[in-house]
Protein backbone atom coordinates (compact mmCIF):
# COMPACT_ATOMS: atom_id res chain seq x y z
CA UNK A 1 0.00 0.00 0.00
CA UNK A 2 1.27 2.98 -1.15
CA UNK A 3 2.60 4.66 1.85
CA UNK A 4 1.81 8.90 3.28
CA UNK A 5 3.92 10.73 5.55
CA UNK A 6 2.29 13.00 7.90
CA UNK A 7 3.76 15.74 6.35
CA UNK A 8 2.34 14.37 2.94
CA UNK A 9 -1.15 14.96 4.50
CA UNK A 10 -0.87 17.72 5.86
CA UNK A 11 -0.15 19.86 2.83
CA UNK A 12 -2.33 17.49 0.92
CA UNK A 13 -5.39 19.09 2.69
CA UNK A 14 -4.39 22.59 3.18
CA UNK A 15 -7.12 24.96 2.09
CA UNK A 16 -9.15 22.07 2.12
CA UNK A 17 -9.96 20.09 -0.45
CA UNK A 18 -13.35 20.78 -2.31
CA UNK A 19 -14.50 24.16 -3.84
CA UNK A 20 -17.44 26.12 -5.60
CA UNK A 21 -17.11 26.95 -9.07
CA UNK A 22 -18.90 28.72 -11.60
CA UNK A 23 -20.90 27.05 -14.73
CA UNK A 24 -22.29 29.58 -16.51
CA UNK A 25 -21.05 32.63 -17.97
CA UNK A 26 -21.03 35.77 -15.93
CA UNK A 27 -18.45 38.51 -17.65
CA UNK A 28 -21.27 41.23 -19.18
CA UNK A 29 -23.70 43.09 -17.65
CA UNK A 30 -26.22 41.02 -18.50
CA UNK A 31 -24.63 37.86 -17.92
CA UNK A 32 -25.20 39.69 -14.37
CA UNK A 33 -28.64 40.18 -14.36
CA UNK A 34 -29.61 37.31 -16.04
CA UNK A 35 -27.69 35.26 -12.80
CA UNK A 36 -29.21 37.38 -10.44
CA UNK A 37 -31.73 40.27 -10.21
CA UNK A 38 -34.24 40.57 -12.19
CA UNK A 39 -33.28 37.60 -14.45
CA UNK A 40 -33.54 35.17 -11.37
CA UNK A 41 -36.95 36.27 -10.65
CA UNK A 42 -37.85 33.84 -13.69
CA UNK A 43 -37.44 30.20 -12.50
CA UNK A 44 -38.34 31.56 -8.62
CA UNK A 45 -41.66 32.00 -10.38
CA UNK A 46 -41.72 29.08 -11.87
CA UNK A 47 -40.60 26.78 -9.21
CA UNK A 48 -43.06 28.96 -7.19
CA UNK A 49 -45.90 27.57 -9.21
CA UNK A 50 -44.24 23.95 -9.12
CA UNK A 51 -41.62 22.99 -6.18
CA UNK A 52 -40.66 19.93 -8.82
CA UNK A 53 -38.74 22.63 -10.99
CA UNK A 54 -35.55 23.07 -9.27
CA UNK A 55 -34.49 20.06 -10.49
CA UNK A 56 -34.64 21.58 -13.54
CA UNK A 57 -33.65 25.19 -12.82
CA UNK A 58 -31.34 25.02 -9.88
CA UNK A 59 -28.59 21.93 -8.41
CA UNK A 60 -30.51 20.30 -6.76
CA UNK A 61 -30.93 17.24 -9.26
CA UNK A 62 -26.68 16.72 -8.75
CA UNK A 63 -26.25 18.23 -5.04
CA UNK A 64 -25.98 16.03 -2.53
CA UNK A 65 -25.71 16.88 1.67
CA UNK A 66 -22.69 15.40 3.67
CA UNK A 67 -23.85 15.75 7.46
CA UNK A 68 -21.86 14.23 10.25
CA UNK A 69 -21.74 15.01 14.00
CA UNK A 70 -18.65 13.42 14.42
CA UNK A 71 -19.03 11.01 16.91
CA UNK A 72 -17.26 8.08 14.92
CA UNK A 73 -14.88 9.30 12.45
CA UNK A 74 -13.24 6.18 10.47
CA UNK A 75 -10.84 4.64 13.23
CA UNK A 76 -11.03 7.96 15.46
CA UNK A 77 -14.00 7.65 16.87
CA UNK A 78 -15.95 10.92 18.64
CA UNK A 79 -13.34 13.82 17.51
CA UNK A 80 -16.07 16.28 17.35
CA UNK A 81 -17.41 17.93 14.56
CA UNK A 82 -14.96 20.30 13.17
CA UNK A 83 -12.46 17.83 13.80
CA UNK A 84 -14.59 15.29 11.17
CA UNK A 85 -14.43 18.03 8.30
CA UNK A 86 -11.86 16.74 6.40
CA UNK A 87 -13.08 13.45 5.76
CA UNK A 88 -16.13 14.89 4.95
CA UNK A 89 -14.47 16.93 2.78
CA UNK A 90 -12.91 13.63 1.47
CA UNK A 91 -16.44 11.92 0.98
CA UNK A 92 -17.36 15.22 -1.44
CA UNK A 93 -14.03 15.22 -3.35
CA UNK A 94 -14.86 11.02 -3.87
CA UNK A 95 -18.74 11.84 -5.17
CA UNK A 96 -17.46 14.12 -7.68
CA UNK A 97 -14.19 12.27 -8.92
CA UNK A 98 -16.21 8.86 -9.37
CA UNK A 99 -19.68 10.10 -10.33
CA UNK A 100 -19.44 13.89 -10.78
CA UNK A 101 -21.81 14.25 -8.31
CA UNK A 102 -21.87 17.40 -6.52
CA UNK A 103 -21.79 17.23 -2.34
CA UNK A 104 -21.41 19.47 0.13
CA UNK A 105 -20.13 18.65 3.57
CA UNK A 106 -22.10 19.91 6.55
CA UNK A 107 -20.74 19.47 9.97
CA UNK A 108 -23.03 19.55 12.95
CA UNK A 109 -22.35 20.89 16.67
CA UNK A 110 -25.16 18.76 17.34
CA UNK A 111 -25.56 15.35 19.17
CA UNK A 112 -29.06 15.31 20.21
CA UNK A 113 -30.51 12.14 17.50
CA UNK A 114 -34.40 14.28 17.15
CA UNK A 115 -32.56 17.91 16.76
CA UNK A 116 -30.32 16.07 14.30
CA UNK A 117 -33.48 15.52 11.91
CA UNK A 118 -34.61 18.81 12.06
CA UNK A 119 -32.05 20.22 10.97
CA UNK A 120 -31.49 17.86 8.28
CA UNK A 121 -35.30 18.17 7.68
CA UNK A 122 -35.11 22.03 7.52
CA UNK A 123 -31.83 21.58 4.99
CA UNK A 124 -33.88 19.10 2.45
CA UNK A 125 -35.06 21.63 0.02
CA UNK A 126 -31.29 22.22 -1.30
CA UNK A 127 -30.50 18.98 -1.77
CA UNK A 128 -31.28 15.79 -3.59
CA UNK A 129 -30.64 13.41 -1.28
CA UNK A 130 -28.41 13.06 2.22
CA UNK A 131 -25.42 11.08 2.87
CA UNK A 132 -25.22 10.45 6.87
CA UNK A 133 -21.85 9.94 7.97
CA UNK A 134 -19.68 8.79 10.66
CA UNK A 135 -22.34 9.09 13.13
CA UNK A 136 -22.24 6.30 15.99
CA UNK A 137 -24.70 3.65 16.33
CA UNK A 138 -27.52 2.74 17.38
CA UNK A 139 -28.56 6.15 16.93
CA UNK A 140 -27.32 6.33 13.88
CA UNK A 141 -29.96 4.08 13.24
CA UNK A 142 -32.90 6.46 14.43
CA UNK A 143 -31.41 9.56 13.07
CA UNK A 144 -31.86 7.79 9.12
CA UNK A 145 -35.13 5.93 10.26
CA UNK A 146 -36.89 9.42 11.08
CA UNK A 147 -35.24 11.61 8.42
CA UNK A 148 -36.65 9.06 5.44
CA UNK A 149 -39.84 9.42 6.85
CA UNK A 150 -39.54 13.24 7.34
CA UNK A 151 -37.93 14.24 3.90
CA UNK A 152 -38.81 13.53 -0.10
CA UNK A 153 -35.37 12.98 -1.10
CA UNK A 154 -33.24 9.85 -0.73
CA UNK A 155 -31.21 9.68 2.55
CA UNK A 156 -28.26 7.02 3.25
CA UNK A 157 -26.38 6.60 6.13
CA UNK A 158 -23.17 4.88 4.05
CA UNK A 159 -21.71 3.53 6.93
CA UNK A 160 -24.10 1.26 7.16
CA UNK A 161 -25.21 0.16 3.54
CA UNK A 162 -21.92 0.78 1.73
CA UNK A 163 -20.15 -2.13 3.63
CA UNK A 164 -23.48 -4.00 3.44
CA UNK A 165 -23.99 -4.19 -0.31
CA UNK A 166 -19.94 -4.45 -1.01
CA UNK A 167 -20.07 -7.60 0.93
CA UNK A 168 -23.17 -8.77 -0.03
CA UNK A 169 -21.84 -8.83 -3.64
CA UNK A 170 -18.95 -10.89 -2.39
CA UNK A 171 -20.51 -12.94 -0.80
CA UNK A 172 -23.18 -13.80 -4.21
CA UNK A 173 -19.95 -14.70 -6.03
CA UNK A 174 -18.59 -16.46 -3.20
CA UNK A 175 -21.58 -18.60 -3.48
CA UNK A 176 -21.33 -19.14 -6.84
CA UNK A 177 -17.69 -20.15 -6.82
CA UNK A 178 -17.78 -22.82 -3.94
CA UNK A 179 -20.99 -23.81 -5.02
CA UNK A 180 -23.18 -23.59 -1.58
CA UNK A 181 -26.25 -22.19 -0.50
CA UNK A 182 -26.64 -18.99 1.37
CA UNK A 183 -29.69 -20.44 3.12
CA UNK A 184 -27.43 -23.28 4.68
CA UNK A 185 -24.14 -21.61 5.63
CA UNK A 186 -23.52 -19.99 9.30
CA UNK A 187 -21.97 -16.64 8.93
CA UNK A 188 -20.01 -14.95 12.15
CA UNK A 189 -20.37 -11.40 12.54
CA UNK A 190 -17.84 -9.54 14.73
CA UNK A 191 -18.77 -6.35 15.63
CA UNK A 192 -22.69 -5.22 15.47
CA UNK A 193 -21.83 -1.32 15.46
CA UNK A 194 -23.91 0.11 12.40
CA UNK A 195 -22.20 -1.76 9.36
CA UNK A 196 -22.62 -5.05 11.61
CA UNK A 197 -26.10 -4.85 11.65
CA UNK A 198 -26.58 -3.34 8.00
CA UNK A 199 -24.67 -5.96 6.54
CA UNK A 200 -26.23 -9.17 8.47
CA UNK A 201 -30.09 -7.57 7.43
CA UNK A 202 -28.91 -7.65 3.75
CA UNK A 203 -27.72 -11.41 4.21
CA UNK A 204 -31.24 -11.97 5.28
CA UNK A 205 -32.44 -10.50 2.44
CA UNK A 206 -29.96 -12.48 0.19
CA UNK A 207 -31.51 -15.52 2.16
CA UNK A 208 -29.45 -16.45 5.45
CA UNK A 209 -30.68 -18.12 7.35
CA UNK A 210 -27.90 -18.54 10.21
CA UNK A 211 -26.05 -15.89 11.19
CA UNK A 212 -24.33 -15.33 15.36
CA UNK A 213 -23.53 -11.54 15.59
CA UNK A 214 -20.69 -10.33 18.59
CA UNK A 215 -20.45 -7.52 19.72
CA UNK A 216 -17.84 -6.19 22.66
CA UNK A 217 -19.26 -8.12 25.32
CA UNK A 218 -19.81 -12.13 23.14
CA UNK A 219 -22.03 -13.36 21.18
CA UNK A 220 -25.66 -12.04 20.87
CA UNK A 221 -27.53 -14.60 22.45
CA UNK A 222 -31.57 -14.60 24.09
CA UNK A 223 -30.58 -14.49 27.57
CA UNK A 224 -28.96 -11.30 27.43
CA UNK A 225 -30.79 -8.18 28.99
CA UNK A 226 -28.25 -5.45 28.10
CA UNK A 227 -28.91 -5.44 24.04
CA UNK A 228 -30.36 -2.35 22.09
CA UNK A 229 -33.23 -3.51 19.55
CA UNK A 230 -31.11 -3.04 16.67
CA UNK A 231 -29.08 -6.10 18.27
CA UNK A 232 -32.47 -8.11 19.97
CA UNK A 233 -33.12 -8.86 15.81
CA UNK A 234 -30.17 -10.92 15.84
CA UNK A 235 -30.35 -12.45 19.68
CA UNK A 236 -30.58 -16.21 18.96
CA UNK A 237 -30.64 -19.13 21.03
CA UNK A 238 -27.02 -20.88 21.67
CA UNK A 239 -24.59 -22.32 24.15
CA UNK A 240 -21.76 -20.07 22.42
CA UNK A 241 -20.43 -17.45 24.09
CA UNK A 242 -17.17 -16.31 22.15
CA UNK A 243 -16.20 -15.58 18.87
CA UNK A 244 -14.24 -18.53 19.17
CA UNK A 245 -17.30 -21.23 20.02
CA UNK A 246 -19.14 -19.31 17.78
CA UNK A 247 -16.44 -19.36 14.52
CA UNK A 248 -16.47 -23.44 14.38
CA UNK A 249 -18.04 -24.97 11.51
CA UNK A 250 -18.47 -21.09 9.92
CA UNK A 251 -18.38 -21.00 6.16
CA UNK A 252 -17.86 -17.10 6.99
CA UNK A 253 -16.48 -14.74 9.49
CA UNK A 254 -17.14 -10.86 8.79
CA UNK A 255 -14.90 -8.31 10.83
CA UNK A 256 -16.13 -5.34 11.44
CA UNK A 257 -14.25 -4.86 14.87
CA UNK A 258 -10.51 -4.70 15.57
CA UNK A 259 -7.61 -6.19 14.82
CA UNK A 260 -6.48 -9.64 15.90
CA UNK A 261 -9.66 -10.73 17.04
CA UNK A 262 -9.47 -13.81 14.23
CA UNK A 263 -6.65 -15.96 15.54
CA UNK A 264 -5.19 -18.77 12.84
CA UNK A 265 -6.53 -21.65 15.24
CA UNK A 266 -10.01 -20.56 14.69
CA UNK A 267 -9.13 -20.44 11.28
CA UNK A 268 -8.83 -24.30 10.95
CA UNK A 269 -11.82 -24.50 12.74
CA UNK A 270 -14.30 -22.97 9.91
CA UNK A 271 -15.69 -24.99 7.10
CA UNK A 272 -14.10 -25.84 3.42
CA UNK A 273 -13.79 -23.08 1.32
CA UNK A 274 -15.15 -20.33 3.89
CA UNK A 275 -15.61 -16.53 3.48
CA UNK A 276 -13.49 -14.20 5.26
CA UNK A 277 -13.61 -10.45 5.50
CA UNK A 278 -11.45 -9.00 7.85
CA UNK A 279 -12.30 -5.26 7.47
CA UNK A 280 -10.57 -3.46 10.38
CA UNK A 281 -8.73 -1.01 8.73
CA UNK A 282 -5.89 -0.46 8.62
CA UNK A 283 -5.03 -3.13 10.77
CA UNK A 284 -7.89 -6.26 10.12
CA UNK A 285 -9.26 -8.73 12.65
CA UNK A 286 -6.67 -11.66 10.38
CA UNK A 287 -3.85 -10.80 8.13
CA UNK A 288 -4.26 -12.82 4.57
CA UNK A 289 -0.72 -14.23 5.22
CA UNK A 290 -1.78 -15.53 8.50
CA UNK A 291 -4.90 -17.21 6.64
CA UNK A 292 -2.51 -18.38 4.16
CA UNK A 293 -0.19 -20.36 6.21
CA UNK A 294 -3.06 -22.66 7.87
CA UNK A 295 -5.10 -22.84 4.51
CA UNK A 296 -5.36 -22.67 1.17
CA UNK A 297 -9.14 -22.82 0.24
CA UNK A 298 -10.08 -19.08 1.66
CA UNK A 299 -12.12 -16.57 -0.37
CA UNK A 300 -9.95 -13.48 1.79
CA UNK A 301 -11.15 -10.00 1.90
CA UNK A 302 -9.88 -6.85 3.54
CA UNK A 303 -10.34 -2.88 3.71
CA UNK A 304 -6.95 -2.24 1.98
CA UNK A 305 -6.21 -1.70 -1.48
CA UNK A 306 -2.98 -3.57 -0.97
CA UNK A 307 -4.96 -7.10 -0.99
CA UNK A 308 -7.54 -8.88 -3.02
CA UNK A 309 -10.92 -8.51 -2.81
CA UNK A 310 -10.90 -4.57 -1.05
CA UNK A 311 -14.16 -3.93 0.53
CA UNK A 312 -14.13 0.03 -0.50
CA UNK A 313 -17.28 2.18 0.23
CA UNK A 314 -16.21 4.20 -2.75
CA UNK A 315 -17.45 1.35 -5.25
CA UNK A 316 -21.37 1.88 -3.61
CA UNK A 317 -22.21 5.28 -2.34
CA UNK A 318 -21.40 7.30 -5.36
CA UNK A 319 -23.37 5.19 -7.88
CA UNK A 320 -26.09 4.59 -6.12
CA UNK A 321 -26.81 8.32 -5.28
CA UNK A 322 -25.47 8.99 -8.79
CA UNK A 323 -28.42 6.30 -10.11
CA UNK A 324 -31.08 7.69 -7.58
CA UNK A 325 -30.37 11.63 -8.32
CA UNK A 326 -31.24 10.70 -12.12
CA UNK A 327 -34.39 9.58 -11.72
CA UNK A 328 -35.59 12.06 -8.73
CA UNK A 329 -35.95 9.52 -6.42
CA UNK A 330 -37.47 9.86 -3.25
CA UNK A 331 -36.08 7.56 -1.14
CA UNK A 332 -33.72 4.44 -1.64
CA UNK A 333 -35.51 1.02 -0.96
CA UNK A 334 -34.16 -2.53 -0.13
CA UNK A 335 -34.62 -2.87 -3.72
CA UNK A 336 -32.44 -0.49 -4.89
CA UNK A 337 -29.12 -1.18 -2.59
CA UNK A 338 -29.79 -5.15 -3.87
CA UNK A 339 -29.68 -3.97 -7.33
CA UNK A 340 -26.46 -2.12 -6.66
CA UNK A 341 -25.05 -5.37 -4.87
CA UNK A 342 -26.04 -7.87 -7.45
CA UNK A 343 -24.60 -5.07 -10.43
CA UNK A 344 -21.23 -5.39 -8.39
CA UNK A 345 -21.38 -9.35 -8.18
CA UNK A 346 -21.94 -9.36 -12.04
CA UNK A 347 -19.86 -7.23 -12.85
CA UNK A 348 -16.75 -8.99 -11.08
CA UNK A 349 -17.28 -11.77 -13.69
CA UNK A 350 -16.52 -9.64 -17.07
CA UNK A 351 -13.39 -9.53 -18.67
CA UNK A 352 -11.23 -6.63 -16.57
CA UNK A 353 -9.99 -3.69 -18.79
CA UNK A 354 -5.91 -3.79 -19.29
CA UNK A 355 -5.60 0.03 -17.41
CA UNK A 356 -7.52 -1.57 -14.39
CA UNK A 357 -4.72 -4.29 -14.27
CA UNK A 358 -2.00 -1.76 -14.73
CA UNK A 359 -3.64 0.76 -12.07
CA UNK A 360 -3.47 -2.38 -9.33
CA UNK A 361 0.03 -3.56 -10.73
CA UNK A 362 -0.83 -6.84 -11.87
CA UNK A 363 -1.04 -7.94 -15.45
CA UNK A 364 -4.88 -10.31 -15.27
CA UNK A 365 -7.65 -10.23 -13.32
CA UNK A 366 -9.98 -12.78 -13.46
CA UNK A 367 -13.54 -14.03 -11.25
CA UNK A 368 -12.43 -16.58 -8.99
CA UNK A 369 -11.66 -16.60 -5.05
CA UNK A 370 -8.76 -13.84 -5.46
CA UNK A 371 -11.21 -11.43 -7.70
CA UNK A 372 -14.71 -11.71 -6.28
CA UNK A 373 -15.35 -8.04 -5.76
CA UNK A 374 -15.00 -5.36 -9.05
CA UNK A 375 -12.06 -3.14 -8.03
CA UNK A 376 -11.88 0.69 -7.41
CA UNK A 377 -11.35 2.68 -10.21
CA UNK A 378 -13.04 0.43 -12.56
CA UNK A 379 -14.60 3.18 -14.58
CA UNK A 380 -17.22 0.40 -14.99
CA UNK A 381 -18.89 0.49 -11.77
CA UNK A 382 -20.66 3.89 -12.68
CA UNK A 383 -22.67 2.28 -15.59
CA UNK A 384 -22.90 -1.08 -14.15
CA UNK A 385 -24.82 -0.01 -11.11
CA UNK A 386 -26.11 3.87 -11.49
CA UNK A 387 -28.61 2.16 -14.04
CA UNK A 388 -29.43 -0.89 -11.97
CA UNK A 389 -30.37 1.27 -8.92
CA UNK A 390 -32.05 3.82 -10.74
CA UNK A 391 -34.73 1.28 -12.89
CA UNK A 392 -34.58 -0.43 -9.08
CA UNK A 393 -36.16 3.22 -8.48
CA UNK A 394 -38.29 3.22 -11.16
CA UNK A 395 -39.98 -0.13 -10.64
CA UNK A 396 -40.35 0.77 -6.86
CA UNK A 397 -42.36 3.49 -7.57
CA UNK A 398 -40.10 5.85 -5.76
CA UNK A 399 -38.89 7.80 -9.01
CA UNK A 400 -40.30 11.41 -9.76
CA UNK A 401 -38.99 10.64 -13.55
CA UNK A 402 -41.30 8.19 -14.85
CA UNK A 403 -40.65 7.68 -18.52
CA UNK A 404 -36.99 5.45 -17.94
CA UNK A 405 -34.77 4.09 -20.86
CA UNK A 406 -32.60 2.40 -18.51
CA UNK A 407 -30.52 1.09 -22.10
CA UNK A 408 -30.01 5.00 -23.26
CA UNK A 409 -29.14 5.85 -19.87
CA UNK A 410 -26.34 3.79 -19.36
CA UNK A 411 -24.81 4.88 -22.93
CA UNK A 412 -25.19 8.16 -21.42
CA UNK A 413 -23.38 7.47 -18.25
CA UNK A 414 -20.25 5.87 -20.18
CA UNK A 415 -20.22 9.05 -22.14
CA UNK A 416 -19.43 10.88 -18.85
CA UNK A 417 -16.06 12.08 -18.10
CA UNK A 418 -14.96 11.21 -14.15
């Protein structure tokens, strides 16, 4: 992995790292009054008469709200607001470069979950749609929950469903490859902070069936009284109390913890051919080389770009806003992040473009246990899945834009220059 000194950072984000700029002309007199007074009395009017026009006449149809309270920034936890900028910041400089999506990162001095949605709520009418971010579980959970219901425009709290549809493509390929059923494997989760329980709700969905979430204090069992109700879902009935009771006979372990937590004896342990994603980053739960040297038959994935199979938010959250902005959508549904998963999962199995080798410094990549998961930077993500979620839209009935050529938009998409 390409390594940053501190220094390196440091003047990397000095000024910051996003900007506004100008689209339209505005060097003549009445360049000037056609931007602003009297010209922009015009669509006011119109969108006056119709609300549904500033999608037409203003950003909102490509503007998109970062909002964070900082209370669990990547691996730093609750830094505070102001202290969270920058990767905010970071999330708006990644929606533009991979989807030229437009975002604008809002920090909030605010903790209380209810005064968190009104403000949100009293923000809506600028956007078209809300990315929640690095806010800490569970009420993380109720902050999305009562925004959806309390705004027209699609919200998504990323830490939660980027990790979940990432993996849940992996794991449709994983499937595929060693040949078992999703309804008949037991899948460990460690760690059921807000991707925990977003990712083992969308392998429900794909059709687990068995699946013993941890959290700090063991597994999540039905004679525990201390458990939030995100976490009483997922309370099952079992004489296992540790990760390792609960990791023998697994044909997957998900990490969404800290590192070392997966030991190379409870490797051996798991089933033939298992699933392992160790995504404590930068330092995961196993290393691959540890998994290597007591087994062979592992599908391995981690949070770093300097192993196979990178679980990377970046390959979700842009495209799926990107594919929900271009139809209006009012929400994203179930339906929608399992169209983005399954584009992902189909996607891994096409024949990889030369430049994506070269960017990744390998000369082939091809599906199989080492390539289950498409790889950032694949330019094709954006028209594999921006079209999937948006007819997902469509056919949900949650679209404003009704008349969809999902074939026409996609040609338009690979026209775009990210």
């Amino acid at each position: 992995m390409t390594h940053v000194t501190k220094e390196e950072a440091l003047n990397y984000h000095i000024g910051g790292k996003i900007e506004i700029s100008v689209k339209v002309p505005c060097k003549t007199a009445k360049d000037l009054s056609t931007a602003y007074t009297p010209g922009v009395a015009e669509p006011c009017r119109e969108i006056n008469k119709d609300n549904e026009l500033a999608y037409k006449y203003t950003n909102k149809a490509n503007l998109v709200a970062v909002i964070t309270d900082g209370t669990a920034v990547l691996g730093l936890g609750d830094i505070g607001a102001v202290a969270g900028k920058p990767v905010m910041e970071g999330k708006a400089v990644l929606f533009k470069k991979f989807a030229d999506v437009d975002a604008f990162d809002i920090e909030l001095n605010e903790h209380d979950p209810d005064k968190i949605v009104e403000i949100c709520k009293a923000l809506a009418p600028t956007f078209g749609g809300i990315n929640l971010e690095d806010i800490k579980a569970p009420k993380c959970f109720e902050i999305e929950r009562k925004l959806q219901e309390a705004v027209d425009i699609p919200v998504m709290h990323d830490d939660q469903h980027g990790t979940a549809m990432i993996t849940s493509a992996g794991i449709i390929n994983a499937m595929e490859i060693s040949g078992k059923d999703i309804s008949k494997i037991k899948i460990v989760v460690s760690g059921s902070g807000a991707a925990g329980i977003a990712c083992a709700k969308m392998y429900k969905a794909l059709g687990a069936e068995n699946i013993i979430m941890i959290d700090s204090k063991g597994v999540i069992h039905d004679e525990r009284t201390d458990l939030t109700p995100e976490k009483v879902e997922f309370a099952i009935k079992t004489t296992d109390r540790t990760l390792g009771d609960a990791i023998k006979g697994a044909d997957m372990f998900l990490g969404l913890s800290k590192p070392g937590v997966l030991t190379k004896e409870m490797v051996k342990t798991m089933n033939p051919e298992p699933i392992i994603f160790a995504l404590a980053n930068p330092t995961p739960e196993i290393f691959p080389e540890e998994v290597a040297e007591v087994r062979s038959d592992v599908m391995m994935g981690t949070g770093r770009s300097d192993y196979p199979n990178q679980v990377n938010n970046v390959l979700g959250f842009p495209f799926i806003f990107r594919g929900a902005l271009d139809v209006r959508a009012k929400k994203i549904t179930e339906n929608m992040k399992m169209a983005a998963a399954r584009a992902l999962a189909d996607l891994a199995k096409e024949p990889v473009p030369a430049e994506v080798c070269k960017a990744f410094g390998v000369s082939e990549l091809k599906f199989g246990k080492d390539y289950i998961i498409p790889k950032p930077f694949d330019k094709r993500v954006l028209t594999a899945v921006a079209p999937a979620v948006a007819k997902a839209a469509v056919e949900d009935g949650v679209a404003r834009v009704k008349d969809f050529d999902v074939e026409a938009y996609a040609k338009k998409l690979a026209m775009m220059e990210v």
